[in-house]
C-alpha atoms as a PDB file:
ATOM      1  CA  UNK A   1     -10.918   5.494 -20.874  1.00  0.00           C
ATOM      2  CA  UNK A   2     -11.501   2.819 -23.440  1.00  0.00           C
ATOM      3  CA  UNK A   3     -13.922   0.046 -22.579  1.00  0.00           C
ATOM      4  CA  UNK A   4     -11.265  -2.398 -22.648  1.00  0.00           C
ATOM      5  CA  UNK A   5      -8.280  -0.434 -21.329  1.00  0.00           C
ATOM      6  CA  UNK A   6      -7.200   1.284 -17.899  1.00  0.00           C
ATOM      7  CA  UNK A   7      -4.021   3.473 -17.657  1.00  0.00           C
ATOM      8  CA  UNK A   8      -1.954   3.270 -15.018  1.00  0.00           C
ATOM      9  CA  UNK A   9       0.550   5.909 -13.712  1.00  0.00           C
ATOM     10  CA  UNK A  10       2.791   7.763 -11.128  1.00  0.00           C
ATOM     11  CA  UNK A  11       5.054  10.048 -10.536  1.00  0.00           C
ATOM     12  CA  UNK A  12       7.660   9.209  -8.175  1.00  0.00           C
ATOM     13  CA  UNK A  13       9.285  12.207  -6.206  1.00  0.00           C
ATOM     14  CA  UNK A  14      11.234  12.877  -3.108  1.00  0.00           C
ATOM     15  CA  UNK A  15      12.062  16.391  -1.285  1.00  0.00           C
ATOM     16  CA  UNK A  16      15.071  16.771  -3.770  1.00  0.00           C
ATOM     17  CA  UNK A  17      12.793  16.190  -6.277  1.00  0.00           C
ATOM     18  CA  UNK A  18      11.819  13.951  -9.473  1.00  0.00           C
ATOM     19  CA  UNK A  19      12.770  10.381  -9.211  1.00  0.00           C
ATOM     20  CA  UNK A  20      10.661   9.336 -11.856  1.00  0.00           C
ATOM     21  CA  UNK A  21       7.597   8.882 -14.431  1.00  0.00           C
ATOM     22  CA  UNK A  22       5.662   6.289 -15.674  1.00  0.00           C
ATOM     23  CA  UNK A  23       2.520   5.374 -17.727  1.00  0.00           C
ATOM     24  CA  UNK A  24       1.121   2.021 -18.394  1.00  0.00           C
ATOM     25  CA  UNK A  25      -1.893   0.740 -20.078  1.00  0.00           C
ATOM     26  CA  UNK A  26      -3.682  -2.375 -18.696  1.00  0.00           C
ATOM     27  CA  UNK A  27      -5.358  -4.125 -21.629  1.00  0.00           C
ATOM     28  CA  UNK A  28      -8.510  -6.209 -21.056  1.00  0.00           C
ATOM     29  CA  UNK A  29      -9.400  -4.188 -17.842  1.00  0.00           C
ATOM     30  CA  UNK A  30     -12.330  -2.207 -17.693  1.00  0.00           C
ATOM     31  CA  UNK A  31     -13.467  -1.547 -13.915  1.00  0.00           C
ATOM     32  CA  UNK A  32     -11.723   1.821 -12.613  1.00  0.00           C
ATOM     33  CA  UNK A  33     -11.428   0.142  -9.096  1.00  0.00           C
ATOM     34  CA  UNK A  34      -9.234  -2.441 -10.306  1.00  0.00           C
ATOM     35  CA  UNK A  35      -7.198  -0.081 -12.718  1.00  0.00           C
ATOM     36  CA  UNK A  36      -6.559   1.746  -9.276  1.00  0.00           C
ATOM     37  CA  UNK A  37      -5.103  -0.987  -7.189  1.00  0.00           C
ATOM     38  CA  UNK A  38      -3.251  -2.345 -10.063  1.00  0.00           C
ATOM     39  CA  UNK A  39      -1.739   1.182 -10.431  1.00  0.00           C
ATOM     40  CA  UNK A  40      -0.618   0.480  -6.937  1.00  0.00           C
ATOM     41  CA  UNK A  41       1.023  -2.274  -7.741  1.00  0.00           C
ATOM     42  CA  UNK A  42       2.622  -0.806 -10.337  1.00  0.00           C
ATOM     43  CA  UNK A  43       4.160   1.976  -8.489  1.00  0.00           C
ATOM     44  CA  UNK A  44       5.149  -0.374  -6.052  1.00  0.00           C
ATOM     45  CA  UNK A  45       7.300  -2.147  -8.921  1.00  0.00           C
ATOM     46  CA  UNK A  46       8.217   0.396  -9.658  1.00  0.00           C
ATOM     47  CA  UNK A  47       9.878   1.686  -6.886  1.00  0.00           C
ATOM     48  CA  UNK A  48      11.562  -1.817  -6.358  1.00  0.00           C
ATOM     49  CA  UNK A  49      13.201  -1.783  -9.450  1.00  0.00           C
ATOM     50  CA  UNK A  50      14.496   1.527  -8.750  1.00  0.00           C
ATOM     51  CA  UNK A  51      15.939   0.144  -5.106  1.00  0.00           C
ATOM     52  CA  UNK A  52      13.940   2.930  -3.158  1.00  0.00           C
ATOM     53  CA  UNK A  53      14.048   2.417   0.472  1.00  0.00           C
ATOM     54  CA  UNK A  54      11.106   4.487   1.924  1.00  0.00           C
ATOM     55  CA  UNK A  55       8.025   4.398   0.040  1.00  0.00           C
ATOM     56  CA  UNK A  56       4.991   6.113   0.460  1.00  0.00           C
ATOM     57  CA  UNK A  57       2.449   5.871  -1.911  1.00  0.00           C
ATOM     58  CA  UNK A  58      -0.598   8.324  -2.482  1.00  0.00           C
ATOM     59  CA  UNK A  59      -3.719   7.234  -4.119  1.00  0.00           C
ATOM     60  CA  UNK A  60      -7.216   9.214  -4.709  1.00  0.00           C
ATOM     61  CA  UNK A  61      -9.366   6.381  -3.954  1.00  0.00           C
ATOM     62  CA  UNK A  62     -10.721   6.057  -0.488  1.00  0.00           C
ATOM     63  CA  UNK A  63     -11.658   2.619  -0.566  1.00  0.00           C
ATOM     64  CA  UNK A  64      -8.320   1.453  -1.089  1.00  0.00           C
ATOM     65  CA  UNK A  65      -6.988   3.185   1.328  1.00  0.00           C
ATOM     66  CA  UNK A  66      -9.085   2.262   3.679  1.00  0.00           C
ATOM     67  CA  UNK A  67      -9.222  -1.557   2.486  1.00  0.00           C
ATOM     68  CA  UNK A  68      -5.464  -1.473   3.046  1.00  0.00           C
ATOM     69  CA  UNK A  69      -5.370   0.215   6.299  1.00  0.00           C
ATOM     70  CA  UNK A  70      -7.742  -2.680   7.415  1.00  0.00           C
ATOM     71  CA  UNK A  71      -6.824  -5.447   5.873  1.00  0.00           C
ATOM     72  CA  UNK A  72     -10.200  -6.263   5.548  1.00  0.00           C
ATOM     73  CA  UNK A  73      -9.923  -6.990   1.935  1.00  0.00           C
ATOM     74  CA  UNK A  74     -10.399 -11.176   1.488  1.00  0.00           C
ATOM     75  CA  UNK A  75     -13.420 -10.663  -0.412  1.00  0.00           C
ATOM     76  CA  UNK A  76     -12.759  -7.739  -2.129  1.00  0.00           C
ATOM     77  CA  UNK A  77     -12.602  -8.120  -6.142  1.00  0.00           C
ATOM     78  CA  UNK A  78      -9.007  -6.787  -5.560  1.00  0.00           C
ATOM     79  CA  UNK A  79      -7.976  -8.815  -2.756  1.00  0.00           C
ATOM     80  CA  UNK A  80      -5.057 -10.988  -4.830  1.00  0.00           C
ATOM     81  CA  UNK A  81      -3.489  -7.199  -5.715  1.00  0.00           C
ATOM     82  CA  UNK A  82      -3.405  -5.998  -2.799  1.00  0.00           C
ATOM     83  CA  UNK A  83      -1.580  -9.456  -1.128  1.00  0.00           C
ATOM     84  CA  UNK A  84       0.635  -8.850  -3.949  1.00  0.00           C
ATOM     85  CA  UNK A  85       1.338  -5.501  -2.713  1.00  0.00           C
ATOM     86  CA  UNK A  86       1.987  -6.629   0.468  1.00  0.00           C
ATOM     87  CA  UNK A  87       4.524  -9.046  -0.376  1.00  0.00           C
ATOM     88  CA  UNK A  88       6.401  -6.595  -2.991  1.00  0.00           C
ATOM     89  CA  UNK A  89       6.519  -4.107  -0.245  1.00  0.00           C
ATOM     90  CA  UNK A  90       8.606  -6.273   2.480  1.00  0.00           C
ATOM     91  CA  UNK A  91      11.529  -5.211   0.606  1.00  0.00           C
ATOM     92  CA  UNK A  92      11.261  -1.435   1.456  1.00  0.00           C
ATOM     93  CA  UNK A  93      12.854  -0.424   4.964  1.00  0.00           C
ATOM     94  CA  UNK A  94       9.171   1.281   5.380  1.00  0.00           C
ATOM     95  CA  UNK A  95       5.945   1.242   3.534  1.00  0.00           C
ATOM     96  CA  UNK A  96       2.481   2.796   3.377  1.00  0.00           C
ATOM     97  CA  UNK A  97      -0.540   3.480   1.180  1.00  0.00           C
ATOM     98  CA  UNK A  98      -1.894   7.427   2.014  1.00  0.00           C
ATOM     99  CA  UNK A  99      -5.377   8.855   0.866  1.00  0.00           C
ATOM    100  CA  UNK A 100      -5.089  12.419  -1.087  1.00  0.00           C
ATOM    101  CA  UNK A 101      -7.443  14.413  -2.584  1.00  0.00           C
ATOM    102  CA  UNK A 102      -7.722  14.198  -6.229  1.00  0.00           C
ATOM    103  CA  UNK A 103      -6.523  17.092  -7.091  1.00  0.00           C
ATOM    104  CA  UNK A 104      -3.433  16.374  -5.297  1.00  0.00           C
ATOM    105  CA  UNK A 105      -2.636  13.582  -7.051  1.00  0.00           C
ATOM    106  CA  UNK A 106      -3.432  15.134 -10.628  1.00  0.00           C
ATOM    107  CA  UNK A 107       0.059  14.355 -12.462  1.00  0.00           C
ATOM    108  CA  UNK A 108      -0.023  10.729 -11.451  1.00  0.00           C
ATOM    109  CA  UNK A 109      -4.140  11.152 -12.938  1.00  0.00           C
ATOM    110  CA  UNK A 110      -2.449  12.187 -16.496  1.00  0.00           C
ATOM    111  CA  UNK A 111       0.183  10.133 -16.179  1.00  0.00           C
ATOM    112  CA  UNK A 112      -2.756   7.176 -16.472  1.00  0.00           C
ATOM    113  CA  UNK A 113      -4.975   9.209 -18.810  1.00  0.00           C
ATOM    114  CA  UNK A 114      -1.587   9.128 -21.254  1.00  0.00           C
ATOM    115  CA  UNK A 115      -1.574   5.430 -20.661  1.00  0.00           C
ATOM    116  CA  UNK A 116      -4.626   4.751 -21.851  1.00  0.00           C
ATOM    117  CA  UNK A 117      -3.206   6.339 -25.754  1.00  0.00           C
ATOM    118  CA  UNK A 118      -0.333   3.713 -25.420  1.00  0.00           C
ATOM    119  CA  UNK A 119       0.428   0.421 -26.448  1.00  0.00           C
ATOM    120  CA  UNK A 120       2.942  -0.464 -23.854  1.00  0.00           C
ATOM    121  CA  UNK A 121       4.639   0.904 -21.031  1.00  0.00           C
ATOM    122  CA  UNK A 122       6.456   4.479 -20.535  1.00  0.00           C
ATOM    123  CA  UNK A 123       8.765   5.441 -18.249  1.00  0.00           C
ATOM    124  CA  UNK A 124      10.873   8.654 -17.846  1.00  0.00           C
ATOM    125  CA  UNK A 125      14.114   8.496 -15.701  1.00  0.00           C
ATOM    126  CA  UNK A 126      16.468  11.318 -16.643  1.00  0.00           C
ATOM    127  CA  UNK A 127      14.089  14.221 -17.678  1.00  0.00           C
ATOM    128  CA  UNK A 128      10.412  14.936 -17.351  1.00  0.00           C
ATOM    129  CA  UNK A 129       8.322  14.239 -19.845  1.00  0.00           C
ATOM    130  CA  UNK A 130       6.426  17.643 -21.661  1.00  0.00           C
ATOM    131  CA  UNK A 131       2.581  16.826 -20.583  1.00  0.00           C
ATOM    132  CA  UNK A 132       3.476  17.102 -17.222  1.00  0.00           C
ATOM    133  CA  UNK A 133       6.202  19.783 -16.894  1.00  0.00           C
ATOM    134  CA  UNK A 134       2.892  22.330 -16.072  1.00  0.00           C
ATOM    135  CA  UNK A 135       1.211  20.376 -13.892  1.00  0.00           C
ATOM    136  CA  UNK A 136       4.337  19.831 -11.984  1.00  0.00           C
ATOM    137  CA  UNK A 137       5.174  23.139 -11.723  1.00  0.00           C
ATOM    138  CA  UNK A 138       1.914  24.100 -10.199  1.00  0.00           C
ATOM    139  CA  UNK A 139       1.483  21.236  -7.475  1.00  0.00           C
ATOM    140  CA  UNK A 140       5.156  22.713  -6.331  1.00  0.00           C
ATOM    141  CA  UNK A 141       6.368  25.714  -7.685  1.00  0.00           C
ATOM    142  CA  UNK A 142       8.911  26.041  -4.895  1.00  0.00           C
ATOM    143  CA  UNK A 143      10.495  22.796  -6.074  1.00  0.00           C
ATOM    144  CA  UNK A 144       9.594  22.449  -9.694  1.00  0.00           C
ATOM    145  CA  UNK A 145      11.060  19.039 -10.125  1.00  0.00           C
ATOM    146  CA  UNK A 146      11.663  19.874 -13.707  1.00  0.00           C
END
């Protein structure tokens, strides 16, 4: 990552498969922490604009998780995301924020290592976009999603 730059990035799937892709730099951010739980954020935008219903999102970082599940977060650095969070998500018919392992959550990872090579925001709708077609298809070769 850049000193002055986080990427931010998901991949938004259901059991029938890809919903969508996105990738978004964060310019003027440097602390991974924060680049996480504005990624949240993100993805919950994401899904808003989109008009999903049932959201759950998955994120590699513990803390969090585990800040959200508490709500013991009013001093945290992050504090003002995650209240944003929890006002974008009243919207959804249900909502929650689920700890994976990294590995599990390694096409959302490049889709925020490709943000941090942009200039602006990415987003992929209709298709999916080549640098993750491979990862993809081996978090869920059954259902490809490509």
């Amino acid at each position: 990552m850049n000193s002055d730059k986080v990427g931010a990035g998901g991949v938004a799937r259901s059991c029938s498969g890809l919903l969508g892709v996105w990738s978004k730099p964060h310019f003027g951010i440097s602390d991974p922490f924060i680049g996480e739980t504005l990624a949240l954020r993100d993805g919950v935008i994401f899904a808003n604009l989109r008009g999903f219903s049932h959201v759950i999102m998955e994120a590699d970082c513990l803390e969090i998780v585990n800040l959200w599940k508490t709500r013991h977060y009013s001093l945290s650095v992050v504090a003002p995301v995650l209240v944003e969070i929890r006002e974008l998500a009243l919207v959804f018919s249900s909502f929650d924020i689920l700890h994976v392992i990294r590995s599990a959550n390694y096409p959302a990872h490049l889709c925020a290592k490709r943000a941090c090579t942009l200039s602006m925001t990415e987003s992929w709708l209709e298709e999916t976009p080549s640098f993750l077609v491979s990862s993809l298809l081996a978090d869920n070769p059954a259902n490809a999603f490509v």
